[in-house]
Protein backbone atom coordinates (compact mmCIF):
# COMPACT_ATOMS: atom_id res chain seq x y z
CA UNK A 1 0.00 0.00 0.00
CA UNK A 2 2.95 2.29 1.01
CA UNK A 3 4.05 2.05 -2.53
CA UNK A 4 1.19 2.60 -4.28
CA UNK A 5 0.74 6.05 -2.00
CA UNK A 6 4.47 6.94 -3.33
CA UNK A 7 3.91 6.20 -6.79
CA UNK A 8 1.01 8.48 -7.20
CA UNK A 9 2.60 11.97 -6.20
CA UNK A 10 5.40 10.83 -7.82
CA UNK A 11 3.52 10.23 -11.37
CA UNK A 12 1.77 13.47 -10.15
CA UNK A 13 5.51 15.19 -10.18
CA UNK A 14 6.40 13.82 -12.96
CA UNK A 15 3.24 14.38 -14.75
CA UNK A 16 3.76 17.91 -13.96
CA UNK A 17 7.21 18.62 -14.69
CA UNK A 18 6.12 17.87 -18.22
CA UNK A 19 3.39 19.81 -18.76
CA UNK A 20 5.14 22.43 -17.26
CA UNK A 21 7.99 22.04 -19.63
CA UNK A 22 5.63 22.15 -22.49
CA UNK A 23 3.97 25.02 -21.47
CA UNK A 24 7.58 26.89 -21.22
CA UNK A 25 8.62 25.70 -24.97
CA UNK A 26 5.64 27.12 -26.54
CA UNK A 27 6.48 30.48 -24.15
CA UNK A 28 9.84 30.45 -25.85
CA UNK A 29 8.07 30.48 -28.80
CA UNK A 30 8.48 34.07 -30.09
CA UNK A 31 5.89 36.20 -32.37
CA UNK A 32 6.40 36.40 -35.84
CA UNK A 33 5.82 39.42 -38.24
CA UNK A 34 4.93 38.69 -41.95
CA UNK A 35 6.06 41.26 -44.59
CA UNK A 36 4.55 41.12 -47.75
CA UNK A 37 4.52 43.70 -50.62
CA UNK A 38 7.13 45.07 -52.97
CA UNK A 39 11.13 46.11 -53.27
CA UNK A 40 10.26 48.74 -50.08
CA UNK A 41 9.67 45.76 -48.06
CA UNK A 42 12.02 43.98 -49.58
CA UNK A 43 14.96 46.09 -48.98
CA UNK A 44 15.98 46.71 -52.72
CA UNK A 45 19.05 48.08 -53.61
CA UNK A 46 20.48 47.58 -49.93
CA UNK A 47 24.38 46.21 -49.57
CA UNK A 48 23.06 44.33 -46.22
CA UNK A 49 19.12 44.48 -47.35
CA UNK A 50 18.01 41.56 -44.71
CA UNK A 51 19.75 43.03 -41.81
CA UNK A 52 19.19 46.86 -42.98
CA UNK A 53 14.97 46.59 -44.06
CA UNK A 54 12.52 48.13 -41.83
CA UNK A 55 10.74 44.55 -41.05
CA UNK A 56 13.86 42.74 -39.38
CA UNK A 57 14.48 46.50 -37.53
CA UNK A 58 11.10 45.88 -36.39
CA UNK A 59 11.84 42.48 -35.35
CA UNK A 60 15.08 43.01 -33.86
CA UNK A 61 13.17 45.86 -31.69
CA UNK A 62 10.12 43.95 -30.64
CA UNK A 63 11.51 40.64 -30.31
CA UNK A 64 9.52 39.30 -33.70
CA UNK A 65 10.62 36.33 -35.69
CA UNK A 66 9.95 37.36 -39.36
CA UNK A 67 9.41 35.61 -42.46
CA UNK A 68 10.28 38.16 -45.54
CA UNK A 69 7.60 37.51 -48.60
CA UNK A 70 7.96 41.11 -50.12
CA UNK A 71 8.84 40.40 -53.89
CA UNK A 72 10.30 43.63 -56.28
CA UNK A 73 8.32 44.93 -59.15
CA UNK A 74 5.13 43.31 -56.97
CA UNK A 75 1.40 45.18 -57.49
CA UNK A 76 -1.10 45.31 -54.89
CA UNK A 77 -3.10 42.07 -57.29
CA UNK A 78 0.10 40.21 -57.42
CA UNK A 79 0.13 40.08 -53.34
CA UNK A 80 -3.10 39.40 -53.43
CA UNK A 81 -3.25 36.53 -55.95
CA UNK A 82 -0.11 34.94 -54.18
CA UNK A 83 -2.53 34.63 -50.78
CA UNK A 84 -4.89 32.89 -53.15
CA UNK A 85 -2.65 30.54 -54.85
CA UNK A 86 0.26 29.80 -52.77
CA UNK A 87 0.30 27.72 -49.90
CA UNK A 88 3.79 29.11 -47.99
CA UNK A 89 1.80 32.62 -48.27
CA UNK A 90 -1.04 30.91 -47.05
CA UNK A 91 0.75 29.58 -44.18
CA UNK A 92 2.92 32.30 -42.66
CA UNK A 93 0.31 34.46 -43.02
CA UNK A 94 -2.45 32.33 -40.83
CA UNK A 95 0.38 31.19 -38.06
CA UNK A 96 1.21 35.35 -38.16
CA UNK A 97 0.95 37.56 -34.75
CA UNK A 98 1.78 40.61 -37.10
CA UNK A 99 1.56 41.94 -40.67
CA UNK A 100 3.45 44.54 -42.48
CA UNK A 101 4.12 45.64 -46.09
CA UNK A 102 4.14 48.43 -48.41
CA UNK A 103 2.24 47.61 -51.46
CA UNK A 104 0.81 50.46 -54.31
CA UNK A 105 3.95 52.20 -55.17
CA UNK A 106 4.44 49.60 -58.61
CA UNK A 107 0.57 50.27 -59.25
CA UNK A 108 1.36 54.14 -59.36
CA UNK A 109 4.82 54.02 -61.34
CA UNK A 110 2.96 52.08 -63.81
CA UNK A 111 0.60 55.03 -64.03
CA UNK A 112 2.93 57.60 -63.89
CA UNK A 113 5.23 56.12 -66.85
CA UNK A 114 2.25 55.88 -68.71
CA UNK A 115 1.16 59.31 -68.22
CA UNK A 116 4.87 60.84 -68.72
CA UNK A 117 4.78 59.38 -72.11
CA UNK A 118 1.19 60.80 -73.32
CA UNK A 119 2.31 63.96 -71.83
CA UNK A 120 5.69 64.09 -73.56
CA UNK A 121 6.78 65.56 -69.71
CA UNK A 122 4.29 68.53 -69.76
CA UNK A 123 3.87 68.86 -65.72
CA UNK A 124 -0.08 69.76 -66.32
CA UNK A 125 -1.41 67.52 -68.68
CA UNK A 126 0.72 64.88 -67.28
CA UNK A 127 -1.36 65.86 -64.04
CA UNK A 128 -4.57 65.15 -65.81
CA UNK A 129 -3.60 61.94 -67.21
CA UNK A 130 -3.11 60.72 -63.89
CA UNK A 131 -5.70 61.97 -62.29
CA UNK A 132 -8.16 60.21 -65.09
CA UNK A 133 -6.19 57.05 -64.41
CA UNK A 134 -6.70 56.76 -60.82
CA UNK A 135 -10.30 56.96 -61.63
CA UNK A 136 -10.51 54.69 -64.10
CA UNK A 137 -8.04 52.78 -62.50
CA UNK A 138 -9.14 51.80 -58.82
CA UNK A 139 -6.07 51.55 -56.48
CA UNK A 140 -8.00 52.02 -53.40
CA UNK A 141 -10.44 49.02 -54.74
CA UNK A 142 -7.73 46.54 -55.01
CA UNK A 143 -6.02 47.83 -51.86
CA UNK A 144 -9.33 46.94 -50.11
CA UNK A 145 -9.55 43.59 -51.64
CA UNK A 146 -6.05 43.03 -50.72
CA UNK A 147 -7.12 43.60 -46.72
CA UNK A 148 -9.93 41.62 -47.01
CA UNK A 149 -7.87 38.41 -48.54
CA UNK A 150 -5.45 38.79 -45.66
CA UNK A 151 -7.87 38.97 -43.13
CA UNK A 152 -9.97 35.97 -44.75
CA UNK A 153 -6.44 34.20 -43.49
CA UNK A 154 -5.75 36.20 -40.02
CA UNK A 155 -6.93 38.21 -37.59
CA UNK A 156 -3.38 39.61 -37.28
CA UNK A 157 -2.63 43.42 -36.68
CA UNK A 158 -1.87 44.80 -39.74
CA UNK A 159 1.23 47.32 -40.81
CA UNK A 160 0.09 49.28 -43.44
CA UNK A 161 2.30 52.03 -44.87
CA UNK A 162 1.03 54.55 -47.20
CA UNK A 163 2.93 56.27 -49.92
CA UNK A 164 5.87 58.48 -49.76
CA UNK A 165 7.57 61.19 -52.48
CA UNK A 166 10.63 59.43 -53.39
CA UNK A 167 11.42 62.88 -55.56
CA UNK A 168 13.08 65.70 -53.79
CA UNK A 169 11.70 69.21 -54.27
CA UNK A 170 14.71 70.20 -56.71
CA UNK A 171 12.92 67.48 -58.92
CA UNK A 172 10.90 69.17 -61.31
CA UNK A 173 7.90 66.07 -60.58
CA UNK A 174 8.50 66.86 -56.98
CA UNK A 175 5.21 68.70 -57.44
CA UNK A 176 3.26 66.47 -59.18
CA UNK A 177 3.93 64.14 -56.07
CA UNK A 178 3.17 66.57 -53.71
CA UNK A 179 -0.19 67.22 -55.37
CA UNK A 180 -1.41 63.63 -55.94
CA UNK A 181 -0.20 61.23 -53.10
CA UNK A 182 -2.80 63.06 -50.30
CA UNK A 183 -5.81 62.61 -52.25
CA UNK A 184 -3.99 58.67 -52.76
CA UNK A 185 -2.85 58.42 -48.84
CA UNK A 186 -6.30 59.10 -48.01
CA UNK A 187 -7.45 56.14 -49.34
CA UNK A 188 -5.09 54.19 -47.52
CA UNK A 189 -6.02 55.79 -44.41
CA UNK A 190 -9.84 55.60 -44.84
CA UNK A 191 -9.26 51.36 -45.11
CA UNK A 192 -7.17 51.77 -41.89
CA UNK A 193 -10.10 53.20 -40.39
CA UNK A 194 -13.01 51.29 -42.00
CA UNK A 195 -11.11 47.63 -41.32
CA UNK A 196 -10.72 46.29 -37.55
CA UNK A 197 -6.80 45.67 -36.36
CA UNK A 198 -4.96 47.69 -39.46
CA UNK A 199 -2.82 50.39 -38.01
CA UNK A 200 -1.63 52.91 -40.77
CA UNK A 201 2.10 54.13 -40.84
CA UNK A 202 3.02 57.35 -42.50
CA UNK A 203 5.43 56.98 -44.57
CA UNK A 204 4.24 60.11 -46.68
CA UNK A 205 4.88 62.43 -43.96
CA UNK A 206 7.98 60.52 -42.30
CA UNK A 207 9.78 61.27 -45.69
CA UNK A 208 8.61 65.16 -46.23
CA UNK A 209 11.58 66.96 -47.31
CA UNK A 210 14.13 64.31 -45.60
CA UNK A 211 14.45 62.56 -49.59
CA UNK A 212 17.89 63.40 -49.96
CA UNK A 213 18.71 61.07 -46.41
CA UNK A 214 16.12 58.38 -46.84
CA UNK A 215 16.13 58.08 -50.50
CA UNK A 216 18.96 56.39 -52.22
CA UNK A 217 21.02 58.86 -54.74
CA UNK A 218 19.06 58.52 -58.26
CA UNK A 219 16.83 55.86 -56.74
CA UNK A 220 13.16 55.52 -55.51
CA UNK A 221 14.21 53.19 -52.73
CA UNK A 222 14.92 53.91 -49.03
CA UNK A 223 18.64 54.06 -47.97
CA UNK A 224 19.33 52.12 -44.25
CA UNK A 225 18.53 55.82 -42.76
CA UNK A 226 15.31 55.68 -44.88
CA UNK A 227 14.47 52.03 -43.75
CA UNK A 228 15.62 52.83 -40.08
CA UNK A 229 12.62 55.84 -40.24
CA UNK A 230 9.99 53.22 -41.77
CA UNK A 231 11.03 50.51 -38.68
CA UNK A 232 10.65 53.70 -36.30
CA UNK A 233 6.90 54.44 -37.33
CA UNK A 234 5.88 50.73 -37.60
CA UNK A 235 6.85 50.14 -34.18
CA UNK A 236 5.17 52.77 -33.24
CA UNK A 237 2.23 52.39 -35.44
CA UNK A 238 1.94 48.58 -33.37
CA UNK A 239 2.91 50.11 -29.88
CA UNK A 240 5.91 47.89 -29.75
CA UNK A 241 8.15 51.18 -28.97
């Protein structure tokens, strides 16, 4: 009988010490952040672009684990579509704590080459083009859609930056930026508001008049400086600062 009595707080212990140590491996466990989107997120034209882009500075700050997806030359359809099809997407993205990405800065270029050619470079009608592009051509539709297919995945918080003027004022299409990307931004910040756990970063103003420090010299893409200012309003953005 005396046995029996000692084997049972002993399986007890021992029953215990395990569960315990289970319960401490999945503590250990960190968070992870998912970036998806385009060469912004993906660090372009960095000498140490893993270590140096704003989602591993916002890992290394918050304690995140993070999986990379961002792929160059990406539109906001193309991320989109890749949540569809692809099952590592699929994946990360479900097992995420956190989302980030920049995503609609391909979708404009592609607009804004288009409109520099029918223009021949005249700052106006150039202006005008665009402006009867974004109409035609809804960004802040497929930006929505985008949302929606990530949350159909997660109910992770979600990073989303808005656009910033790459061009410097010296440019002469400094302007044209200038004019266009707050009536664009606002999109972005009206599906912050409208969609439950999507925290806007402003990248827009973050960058005013700092181009020729975050910008890269005859580039679009941020330098480390310009990547280290993205990390700085994400974290903030999340209240992980």
């Amino acid at each position: 009988m005396s046995k029996i009595r000692m084997a049972i707080p002993m399986a007890f212990i021992i029953f215990s010490l395990i569960f315990l140590s289970a319960c401490a491996e999945e503590d250990l466990e960190p968070m992870t952040l998912v970036a998806l989107g385009d060469s912004i997120t993906a660090s372009a034209n960095l000498v140490n672009s893993e270590q140096s882009g704003y989602p591993y500075l916002i890992g290394e700050e918050a304690g995140l684990e993070v999986h990379n997806l961002a792929v160059s030359g990406w539109q906001t359809g193309q991320v989109t579509e890749a949540l569809r099809e692809d099952e590592t997407y699929q994946t990360l993205v479900k097992d995420a704590d956190y989302i980030a990405m920049t995503i609609g800065g391909n979708d404009l270029l592609r607009i804004l080459r288009n409109a520099q050619t029918e223009s021949a470079g005249d700052p106006m009608i150039m202006t005008e083009i665009i402006l009867q592009e974004l109409s035609s051509n809804n960004v802040s539709a497929e930006l929505g859609e985008l949302i929606e297919e990530i949350r159909s995945l997660t109910d992770a918080k979600i990073l989303l930056y808005n656009i910033y003027n790459p061009l410097p004022p010296s440019s002469n299409l400094h302007g044209i930026g200038e004019s266009l990307l707050p009536q664009i931004n606002a999109a972005y910040a009206e599906i912050a508001e409208n969609h439950e756990n999507v925290f806007l970063a402003d990248a827009f103003l973050a960058y005013q008049e700092k181009q020729a420090d975050y910008i890269i010299e005859g580039d679009i893409h941020p330098t480390e400086e310009g990547q280290a200012a993205l990390a700085e309003i994400g974290l903030e953005a999340l209240g992980l600062e």
